[in-house]
N, C-alpha and C. Protein backbone atom coordinates (compact mmCIF):
# COMPACT_ATOMS: atom_id res chain seq x y z
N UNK A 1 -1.69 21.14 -30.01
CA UNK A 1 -1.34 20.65 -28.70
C UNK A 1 0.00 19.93 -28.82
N UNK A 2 1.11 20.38 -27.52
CA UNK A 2 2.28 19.61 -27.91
C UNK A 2 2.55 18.23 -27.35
N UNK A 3 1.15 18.03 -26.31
CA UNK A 3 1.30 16.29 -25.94
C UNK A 3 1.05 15.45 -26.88
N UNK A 4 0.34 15.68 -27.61
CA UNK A 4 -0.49 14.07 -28.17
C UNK A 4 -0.17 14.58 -29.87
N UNK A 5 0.19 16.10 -30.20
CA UNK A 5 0.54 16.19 -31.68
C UNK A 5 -0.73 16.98 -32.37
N UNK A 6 0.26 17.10 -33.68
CA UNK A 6 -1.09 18.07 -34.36
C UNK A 6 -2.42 17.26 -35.35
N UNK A 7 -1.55 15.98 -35.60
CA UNK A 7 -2.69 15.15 -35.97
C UNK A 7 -4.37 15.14 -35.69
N UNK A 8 -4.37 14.82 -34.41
CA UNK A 8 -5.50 14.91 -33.51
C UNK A 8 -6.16 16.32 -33.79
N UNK A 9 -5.81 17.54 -33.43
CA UNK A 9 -6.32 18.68 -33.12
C UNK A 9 -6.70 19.00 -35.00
N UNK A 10 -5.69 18.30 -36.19
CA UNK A 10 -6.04 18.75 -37.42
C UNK A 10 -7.69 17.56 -37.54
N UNK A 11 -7.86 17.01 -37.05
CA UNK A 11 -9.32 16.11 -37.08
C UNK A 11 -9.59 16.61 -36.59
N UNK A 12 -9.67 17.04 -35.29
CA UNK A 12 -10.87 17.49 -34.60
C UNK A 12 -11.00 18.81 -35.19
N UNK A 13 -10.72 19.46 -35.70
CA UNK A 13 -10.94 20.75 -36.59
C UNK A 13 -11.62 20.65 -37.95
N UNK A 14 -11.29 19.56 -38.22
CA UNK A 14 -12.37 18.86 -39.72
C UNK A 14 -13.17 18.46 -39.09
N UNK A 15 -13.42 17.77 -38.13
CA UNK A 15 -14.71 17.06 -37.86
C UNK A 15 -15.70 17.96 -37.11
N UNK A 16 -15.46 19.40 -36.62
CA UNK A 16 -16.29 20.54 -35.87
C UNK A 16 -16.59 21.20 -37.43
N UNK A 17 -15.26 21.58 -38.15
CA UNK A 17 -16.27 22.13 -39.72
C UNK A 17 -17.44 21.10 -40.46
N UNK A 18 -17.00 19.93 -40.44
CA UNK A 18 -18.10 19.29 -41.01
C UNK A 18 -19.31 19.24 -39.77
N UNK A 19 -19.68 18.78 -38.93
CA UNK A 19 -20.97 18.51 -38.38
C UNK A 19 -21.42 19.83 -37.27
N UNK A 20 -20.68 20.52 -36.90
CA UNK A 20 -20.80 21.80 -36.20
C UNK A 20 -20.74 23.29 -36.86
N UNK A 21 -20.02 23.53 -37.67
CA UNK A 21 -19.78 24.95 -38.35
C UNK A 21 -20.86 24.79 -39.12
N UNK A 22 -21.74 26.20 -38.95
CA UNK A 22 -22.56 26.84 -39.81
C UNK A 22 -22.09 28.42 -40.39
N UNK A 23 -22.36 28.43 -41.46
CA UNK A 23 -22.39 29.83 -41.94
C UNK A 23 -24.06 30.37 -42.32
N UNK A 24 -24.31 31.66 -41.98
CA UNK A 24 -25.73 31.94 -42.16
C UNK A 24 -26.07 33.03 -41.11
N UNK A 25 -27.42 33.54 -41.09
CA UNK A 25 -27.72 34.36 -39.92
C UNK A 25 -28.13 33.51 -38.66
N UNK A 26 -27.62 33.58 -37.68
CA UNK A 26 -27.91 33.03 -36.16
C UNK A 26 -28.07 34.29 -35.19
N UNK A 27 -29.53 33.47 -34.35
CA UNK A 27 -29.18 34.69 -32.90
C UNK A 27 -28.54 33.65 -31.51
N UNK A 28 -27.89 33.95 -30.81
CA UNK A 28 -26.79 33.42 -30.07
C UNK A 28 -27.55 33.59 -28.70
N UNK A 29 -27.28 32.50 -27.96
CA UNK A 29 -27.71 32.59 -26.32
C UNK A 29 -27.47 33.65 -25.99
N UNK A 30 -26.36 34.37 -26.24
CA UNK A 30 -26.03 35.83 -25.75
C UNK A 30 -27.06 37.03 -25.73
N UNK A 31 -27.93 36.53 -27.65
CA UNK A 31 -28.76 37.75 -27.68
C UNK A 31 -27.79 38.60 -29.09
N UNK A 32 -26.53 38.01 -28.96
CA UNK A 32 -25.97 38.86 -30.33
C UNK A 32 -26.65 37.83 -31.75
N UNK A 33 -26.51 38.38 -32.69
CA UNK A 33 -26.47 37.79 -33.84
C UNK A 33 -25.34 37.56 -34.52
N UNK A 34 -24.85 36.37 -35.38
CA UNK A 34 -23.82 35.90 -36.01
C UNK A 34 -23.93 35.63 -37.72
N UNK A 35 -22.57 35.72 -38.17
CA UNK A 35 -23.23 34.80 -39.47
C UNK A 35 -22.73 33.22 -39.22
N UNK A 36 -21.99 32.97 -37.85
CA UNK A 36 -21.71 31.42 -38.12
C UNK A 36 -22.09 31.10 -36.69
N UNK A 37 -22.46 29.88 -36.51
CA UNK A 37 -23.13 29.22 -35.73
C UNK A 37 -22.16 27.66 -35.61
N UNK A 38 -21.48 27.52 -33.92
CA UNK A 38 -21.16 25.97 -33.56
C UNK A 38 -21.71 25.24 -32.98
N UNK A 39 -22.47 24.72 -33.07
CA UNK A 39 -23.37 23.35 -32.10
C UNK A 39 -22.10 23.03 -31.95
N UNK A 40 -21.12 22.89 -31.64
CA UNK A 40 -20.41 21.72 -30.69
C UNK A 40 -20.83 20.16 -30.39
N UNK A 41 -21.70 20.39 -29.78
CA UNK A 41 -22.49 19.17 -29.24
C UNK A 41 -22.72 17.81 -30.73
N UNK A 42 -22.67 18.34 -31.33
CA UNK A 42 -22.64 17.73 -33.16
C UNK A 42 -21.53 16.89 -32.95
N UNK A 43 -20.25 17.60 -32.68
CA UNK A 43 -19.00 16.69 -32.76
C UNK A 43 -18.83 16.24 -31.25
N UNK A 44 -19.16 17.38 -29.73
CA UNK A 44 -18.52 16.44 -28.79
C UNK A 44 -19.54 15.47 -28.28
N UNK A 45 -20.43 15.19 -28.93
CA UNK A 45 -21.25 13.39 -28.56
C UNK A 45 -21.57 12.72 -29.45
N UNK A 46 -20.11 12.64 -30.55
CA UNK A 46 -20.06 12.05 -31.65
C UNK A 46 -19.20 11.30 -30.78
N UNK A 47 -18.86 9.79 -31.46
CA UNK A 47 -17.79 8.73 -30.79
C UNK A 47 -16.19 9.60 -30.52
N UNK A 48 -15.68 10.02 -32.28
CA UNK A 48 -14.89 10.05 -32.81
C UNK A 48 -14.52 11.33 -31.98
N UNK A 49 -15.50 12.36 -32.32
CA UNK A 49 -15.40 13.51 -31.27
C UNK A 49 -15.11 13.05 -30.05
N UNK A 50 -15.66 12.75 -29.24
CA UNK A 50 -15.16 12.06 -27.62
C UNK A 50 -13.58 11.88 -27.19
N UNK A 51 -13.53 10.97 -28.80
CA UNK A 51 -11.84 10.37 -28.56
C UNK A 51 -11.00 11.43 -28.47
N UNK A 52 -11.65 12.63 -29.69
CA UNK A 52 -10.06 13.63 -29.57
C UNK A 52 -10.54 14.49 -28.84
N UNK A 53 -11.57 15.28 -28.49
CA UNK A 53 -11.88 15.84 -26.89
C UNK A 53 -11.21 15.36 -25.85
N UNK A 54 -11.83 14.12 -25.37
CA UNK A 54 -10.72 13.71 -24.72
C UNK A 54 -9.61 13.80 -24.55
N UNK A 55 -8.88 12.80 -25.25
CA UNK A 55 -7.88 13.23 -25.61
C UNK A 55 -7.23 14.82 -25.57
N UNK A 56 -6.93 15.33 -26.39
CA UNK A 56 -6.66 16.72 -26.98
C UNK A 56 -6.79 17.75 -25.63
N UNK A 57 -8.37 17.79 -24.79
CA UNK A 57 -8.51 18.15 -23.49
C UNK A 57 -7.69 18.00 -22.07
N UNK A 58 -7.62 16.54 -21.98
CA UNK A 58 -6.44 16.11 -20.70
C UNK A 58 -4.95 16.76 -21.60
N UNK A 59 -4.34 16.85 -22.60
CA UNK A 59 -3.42 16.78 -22.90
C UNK A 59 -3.09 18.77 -22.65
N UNK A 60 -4.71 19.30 -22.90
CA UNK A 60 -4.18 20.62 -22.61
C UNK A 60 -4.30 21.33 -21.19
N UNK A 61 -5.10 20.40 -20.52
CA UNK A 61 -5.24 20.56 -18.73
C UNK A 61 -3.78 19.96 -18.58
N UNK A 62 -2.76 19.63 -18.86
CA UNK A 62 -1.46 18.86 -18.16
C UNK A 62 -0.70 20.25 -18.37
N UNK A 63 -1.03 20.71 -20.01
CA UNK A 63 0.54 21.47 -20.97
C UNK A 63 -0.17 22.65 -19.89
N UNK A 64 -1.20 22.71 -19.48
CA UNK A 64 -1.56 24.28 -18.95
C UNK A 64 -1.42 24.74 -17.48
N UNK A 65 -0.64 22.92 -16.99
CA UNK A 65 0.07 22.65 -15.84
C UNK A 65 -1.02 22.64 -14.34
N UNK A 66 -2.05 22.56 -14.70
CA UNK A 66 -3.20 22.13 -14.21
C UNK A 66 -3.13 20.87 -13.75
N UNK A 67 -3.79 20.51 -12.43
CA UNK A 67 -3.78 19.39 -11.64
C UNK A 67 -5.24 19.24 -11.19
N UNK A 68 -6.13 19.15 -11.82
CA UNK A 68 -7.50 19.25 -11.15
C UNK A 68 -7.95 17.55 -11.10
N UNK A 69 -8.85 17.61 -9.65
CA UNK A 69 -9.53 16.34 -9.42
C UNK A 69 -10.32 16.11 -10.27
N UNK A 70 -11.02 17.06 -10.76
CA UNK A 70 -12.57 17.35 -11.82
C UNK A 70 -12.70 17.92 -13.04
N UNK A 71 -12.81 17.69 -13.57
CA UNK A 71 -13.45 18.76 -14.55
C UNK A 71 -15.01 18.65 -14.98
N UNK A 72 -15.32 19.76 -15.15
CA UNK A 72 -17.21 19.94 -15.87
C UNK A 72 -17.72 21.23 -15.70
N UNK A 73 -18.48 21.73 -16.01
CA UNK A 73 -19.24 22.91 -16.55
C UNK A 73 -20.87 22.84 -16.33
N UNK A 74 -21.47 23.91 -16.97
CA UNK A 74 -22.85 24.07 -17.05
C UNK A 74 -22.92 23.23 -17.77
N UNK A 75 -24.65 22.21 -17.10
CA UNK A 75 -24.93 21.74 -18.31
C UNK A 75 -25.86 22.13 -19.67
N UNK A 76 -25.95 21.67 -20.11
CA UNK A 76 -25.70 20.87 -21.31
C UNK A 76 -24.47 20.57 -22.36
N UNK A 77 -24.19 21.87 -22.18
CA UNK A 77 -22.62 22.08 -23.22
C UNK A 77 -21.52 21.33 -23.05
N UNK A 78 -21.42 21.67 -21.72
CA UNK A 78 -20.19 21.32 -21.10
C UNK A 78 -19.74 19.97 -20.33
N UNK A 79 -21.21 18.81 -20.63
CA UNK A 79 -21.21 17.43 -19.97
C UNK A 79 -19.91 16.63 -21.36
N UNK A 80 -20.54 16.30 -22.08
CA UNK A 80 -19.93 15.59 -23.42
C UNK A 80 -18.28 15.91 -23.12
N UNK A 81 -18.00 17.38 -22.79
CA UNK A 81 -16.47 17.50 -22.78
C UNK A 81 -15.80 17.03 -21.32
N UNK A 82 -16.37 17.37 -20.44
CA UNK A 82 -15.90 16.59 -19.07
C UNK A 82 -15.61 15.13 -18.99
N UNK A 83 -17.06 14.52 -19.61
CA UNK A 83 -17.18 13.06 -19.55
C UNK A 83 -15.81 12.38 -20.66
N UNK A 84 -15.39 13.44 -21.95
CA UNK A 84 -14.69 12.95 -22.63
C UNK A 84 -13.53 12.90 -21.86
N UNK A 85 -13.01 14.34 -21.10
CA UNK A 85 -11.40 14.38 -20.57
C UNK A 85 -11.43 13.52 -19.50
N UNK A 86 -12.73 13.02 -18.64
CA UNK A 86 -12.35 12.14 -17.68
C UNK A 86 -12.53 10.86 -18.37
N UNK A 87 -12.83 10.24 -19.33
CA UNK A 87 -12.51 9.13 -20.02
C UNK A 87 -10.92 8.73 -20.43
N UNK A 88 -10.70 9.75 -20.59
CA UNK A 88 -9.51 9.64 -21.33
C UNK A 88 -8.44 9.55 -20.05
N UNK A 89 -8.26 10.55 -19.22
CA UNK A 89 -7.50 10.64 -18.43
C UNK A 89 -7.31 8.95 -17.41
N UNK A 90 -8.08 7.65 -17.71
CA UNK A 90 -8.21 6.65 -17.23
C UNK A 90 -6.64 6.19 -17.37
N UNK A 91 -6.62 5.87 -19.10
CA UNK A 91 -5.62 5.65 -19.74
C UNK A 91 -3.52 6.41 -19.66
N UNK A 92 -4.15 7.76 -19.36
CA UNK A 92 -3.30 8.26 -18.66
C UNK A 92 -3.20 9.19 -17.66
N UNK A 93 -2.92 8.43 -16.31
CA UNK A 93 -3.07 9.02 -15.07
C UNK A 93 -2.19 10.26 -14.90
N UNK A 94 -2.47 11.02 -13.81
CA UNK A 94 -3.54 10.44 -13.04
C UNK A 94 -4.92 11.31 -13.55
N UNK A 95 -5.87 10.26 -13.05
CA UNK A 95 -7.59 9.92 -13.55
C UNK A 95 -8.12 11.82 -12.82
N UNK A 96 -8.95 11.91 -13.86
CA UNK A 96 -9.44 13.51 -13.37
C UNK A 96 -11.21 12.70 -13.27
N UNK A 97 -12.22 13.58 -12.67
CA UNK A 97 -13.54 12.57 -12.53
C UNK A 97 -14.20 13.82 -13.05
N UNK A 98 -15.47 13.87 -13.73
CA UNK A 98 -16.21 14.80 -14.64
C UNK A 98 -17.08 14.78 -12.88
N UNK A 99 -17.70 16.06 -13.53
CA UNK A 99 -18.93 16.90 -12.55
C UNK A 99 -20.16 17.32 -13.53
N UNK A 100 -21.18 17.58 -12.90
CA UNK A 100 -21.95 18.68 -14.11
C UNK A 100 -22.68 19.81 -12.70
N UNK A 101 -22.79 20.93 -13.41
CA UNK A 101 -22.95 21.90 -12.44
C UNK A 101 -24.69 22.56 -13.31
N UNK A 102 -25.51 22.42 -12.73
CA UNK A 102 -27.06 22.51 -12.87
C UNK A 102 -27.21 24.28 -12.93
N UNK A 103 -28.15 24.22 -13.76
CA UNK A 103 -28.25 26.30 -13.66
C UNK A 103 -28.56 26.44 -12.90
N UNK A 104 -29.46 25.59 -12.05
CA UNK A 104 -30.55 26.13 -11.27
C UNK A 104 -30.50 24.90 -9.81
N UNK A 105 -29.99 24.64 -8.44
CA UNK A 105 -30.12 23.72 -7.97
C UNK A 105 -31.36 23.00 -7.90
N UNK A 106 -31.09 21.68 -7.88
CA UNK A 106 -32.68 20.96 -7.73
C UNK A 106 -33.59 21.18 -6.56
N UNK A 107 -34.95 21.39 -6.54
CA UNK A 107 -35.66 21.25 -5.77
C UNK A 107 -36.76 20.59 -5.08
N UNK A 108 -35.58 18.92 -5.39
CA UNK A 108 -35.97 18.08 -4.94
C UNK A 108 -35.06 17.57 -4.14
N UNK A 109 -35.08 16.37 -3.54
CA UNK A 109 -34.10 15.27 -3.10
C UNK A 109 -32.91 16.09 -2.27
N UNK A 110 -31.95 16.16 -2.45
CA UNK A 110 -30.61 16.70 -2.21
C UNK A 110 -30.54 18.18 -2.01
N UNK A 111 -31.12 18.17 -3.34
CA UNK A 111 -30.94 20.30 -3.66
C UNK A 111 -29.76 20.15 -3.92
N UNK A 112 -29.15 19.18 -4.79
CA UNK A 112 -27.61 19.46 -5.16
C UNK A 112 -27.76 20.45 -6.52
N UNK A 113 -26.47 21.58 -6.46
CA UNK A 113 -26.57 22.13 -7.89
C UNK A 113 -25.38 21.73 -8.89
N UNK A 114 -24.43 20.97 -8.09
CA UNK A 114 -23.33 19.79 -8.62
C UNK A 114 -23.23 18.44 -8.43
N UNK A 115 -23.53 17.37 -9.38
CA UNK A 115 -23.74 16.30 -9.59
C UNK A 115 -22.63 15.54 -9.44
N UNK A 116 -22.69 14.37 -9.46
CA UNK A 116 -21.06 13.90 -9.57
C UNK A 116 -20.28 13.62 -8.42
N UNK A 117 -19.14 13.11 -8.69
CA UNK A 117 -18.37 13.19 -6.85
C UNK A 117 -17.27 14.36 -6.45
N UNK A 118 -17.98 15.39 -6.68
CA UNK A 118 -17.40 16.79 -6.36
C UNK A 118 -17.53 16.64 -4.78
N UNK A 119 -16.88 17.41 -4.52
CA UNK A 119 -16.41 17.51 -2.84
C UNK A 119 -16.20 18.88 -2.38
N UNK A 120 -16.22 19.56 -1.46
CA UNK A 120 -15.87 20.89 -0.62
C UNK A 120 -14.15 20.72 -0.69
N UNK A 121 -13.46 21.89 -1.54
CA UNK A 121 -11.94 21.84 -1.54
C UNK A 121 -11.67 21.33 -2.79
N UNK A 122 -12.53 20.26 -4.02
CA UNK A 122 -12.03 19.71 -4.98
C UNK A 122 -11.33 21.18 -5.89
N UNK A 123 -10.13 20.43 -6.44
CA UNK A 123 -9.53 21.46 -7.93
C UNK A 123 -9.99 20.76 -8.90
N UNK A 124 -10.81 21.98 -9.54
CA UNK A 124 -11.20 21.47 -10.75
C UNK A 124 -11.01 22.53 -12.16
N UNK A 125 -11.16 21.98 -13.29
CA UNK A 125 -11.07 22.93 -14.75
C UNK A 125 -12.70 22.91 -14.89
N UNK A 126 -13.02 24.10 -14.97
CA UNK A 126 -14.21 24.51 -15.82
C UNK A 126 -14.05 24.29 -17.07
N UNK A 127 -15.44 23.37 -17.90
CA UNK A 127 -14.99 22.90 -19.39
C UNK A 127 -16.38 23.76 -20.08
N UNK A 128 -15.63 24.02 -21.18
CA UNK A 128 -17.46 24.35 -21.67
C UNK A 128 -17.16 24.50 -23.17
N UNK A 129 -17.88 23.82 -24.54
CA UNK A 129 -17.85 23.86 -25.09
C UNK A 129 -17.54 24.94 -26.55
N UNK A 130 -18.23 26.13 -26.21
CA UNK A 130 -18.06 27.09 -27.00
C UNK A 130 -18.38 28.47 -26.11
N UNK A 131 -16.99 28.93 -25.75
CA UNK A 131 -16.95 29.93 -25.09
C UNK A 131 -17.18 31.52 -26.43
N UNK A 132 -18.43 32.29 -25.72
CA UNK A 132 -18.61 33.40 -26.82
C UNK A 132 -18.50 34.75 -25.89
N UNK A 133 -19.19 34.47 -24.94
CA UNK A 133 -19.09 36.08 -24.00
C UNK A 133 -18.51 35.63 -22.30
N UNK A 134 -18.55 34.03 -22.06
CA UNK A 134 -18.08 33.46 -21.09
C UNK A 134 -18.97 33.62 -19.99
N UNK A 135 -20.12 34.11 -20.11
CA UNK A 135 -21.40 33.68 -19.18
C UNK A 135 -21.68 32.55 -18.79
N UNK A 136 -21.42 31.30 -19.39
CA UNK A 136 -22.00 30.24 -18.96
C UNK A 136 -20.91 29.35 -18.42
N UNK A 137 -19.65 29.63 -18.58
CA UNK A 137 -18.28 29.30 -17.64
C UNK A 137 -18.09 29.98 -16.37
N UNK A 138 -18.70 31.22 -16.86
CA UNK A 138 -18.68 31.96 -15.83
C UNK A 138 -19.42 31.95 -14.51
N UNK A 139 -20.88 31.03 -14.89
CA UNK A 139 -21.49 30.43 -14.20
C UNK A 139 -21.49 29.23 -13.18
N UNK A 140 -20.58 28.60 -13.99
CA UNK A 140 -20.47 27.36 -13.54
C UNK A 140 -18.80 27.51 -12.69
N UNK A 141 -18.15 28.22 -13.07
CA UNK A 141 -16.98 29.12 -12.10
C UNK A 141 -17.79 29.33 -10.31
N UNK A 142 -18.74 30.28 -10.32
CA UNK A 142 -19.84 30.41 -9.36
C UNK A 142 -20.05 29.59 -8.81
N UNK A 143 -20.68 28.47 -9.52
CA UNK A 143 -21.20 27.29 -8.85
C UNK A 143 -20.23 26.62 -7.95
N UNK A 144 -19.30 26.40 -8.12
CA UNK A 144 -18.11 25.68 -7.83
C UNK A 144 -18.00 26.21 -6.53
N UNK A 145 -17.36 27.91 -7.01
CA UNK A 145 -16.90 27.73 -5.62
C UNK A 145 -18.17 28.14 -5.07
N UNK A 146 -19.33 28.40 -4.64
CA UNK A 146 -20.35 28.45 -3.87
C UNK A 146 -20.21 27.11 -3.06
N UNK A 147 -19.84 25.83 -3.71
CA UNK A 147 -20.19 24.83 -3.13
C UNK A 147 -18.82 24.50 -2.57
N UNK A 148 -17.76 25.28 -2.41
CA UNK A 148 -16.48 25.11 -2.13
C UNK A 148 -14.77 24.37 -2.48
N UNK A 149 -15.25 24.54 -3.91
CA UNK A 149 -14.51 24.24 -4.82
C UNK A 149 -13.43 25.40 -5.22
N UNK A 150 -12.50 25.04 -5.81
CA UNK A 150 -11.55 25.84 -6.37
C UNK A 150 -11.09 25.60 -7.96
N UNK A 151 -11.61 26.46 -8.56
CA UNK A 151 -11.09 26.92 -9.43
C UNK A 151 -9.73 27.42 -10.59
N UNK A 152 -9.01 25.82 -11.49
CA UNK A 152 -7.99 26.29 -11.81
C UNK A 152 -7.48 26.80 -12.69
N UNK A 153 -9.07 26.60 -13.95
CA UNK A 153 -8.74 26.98 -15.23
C UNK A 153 -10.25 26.87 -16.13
N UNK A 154 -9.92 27.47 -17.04
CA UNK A 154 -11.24 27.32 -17.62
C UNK A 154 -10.56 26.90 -19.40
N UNK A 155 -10.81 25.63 -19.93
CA UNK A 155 -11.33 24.28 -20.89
C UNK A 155 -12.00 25.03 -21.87
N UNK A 156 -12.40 25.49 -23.10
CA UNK A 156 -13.29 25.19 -23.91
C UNK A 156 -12.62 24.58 -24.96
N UNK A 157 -13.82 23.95 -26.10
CA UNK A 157 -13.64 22.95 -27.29
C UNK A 157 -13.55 24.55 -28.30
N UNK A 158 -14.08 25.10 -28.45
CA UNK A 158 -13.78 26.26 -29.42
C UNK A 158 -14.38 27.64 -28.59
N UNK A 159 -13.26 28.95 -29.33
CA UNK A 159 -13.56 29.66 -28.27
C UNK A 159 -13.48 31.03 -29.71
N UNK A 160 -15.23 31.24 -29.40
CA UNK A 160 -15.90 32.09 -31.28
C UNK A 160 -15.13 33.37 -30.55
N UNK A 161 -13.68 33.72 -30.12
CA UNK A 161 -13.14 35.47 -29.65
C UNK A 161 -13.90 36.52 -30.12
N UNK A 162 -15.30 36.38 -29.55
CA UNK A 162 -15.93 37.20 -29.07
C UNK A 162 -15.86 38.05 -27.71
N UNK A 163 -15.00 37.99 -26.99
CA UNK A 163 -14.76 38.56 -25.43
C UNK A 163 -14.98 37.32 -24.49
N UNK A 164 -15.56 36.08 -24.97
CA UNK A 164 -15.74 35.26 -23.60
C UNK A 164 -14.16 35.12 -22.66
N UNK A 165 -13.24 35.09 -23.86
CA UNK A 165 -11.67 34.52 -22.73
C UNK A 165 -11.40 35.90 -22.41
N UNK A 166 -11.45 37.22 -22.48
CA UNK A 166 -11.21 37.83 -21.93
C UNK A 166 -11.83 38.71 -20.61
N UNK A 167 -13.27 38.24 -20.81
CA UNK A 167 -14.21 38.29 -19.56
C UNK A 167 -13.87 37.44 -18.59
N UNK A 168 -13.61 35.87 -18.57
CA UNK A 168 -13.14 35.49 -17.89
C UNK A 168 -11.93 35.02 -17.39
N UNK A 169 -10.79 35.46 -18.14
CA UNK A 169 -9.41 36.20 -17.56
C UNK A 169 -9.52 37.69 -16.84
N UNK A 170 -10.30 38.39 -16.93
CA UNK A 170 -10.71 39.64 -15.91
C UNK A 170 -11.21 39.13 -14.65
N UNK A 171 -12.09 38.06 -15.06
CA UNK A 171 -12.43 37.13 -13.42
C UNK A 171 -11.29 36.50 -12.77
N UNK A 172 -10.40 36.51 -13.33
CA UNK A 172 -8.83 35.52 -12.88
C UNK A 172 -8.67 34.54 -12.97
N UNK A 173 -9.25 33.98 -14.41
CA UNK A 173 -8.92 32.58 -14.17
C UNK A 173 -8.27 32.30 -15.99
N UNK A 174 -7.48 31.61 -15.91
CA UNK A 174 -6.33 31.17 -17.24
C UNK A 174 -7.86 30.63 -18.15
N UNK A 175 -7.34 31.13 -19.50
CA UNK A 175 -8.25 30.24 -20.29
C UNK A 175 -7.38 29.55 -21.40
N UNK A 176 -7.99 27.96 -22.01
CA UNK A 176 -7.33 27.64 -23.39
C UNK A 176 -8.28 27.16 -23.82
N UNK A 177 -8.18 27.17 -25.06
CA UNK A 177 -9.10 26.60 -26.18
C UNK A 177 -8.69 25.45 -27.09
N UNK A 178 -9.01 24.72 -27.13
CA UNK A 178 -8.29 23.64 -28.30
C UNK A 178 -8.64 24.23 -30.05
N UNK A 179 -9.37 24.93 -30.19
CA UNK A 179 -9.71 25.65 -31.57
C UNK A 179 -10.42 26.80 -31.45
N UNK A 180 -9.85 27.72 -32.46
CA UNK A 180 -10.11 29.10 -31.92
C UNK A 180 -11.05 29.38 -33.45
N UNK A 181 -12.30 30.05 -33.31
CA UNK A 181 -12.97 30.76 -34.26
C UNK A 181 -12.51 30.79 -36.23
N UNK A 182 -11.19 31.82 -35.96
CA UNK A 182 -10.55 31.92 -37.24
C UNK A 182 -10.17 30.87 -37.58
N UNK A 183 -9.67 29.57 -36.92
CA UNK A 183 -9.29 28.39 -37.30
C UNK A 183 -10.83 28.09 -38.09
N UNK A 184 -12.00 27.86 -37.85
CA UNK A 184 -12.89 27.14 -38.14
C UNK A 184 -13.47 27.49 -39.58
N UNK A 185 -13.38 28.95 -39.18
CA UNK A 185 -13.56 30.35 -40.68
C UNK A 185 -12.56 29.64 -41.51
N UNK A 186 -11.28 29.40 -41.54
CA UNK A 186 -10.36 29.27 -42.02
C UNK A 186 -9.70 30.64 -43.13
């Protein structure tokens, strides 16, 4: 990243190999099988993780010339990274506010299927942790605008180039990754 430097992004790349990278047989939400496996979630609701998510995240929603009110994703994956880039973005404005977008709307109370102070018209970045076939960005893309949101980019923390960024660049929407697969393989 050329805002904040390579420092940051060389930690947060050690700190996803140590508590997130697996090597081994895995079967994948997708249904494919792997030999490496990222929990994400290992490093982005670690402290340290947070800081350079954060961080590292707002710095690549600015360079990617993105202006969104929001950012957030499906949950589970994709809370830890929202909550990080809207933490961070406090410090340097202007402030973006996290969302989380539900698989399924509730069917209780509200029936909201976006949490948060999302609005009809908000710009927001879809964030999602480990983009593999882009189903679950792709989802939460949906959600958005169903509820009348717009769509400016799609965020992930590592992106295993399996087809997810190019499935959802066929949907039209820009993707970046702060660490890409072969980085993690090394």
């Amino acid at each position: 990243m050329t805002t904040i430097g390579g420092a940051a992004r060389s930690e947060l790349v050690a700190l996803l190999r140590e508590r997130s990278f697996r090597r081994g047989t895995f079967a994948l939400a997708s249904g494919r099988r792997s030999p490496y496996y990222v929990d994400a979630r290992l490093t982005t609701m670690s402290a340290r993780g947070m800081v350079l998510v954060g961080e590292l995240g707002r710095a690549a929603i600015r360079d990617a010339g993105w202006a969104p009110t929001l950012v957030g994703g499906l949950t589970l994956g994709a809370d830890p990274v929202a909550y990080a880039i809207a933490a961070a973005s406090v410090h340097a404005p202007p402030q973006i506010d996290g969302f989380t977008a539900r698989k399924e709307p509730k069917s209780h109370g509200t029936g909201k299927r976006i949490e948060g102070p999302f609005q009809p018209g908000a710009h927001v970045v879809v964030v999602e942790d480990v983009i593999t076939t882009g189903g679950s960005a792709l989802r939460a893309v949906d959600a958005v605008r169903s509820e009348g949101g717009r769509v400016l980019g799609v965020l992930a923390v590592v992106d295993r180039e399996e087809g997810g960024r190019e499935a959802i660049e066929a949907a039209g929407y820009q993707v970046t990754a702060l660490v890409r697969m072969a980085v993690l393989i090394g």
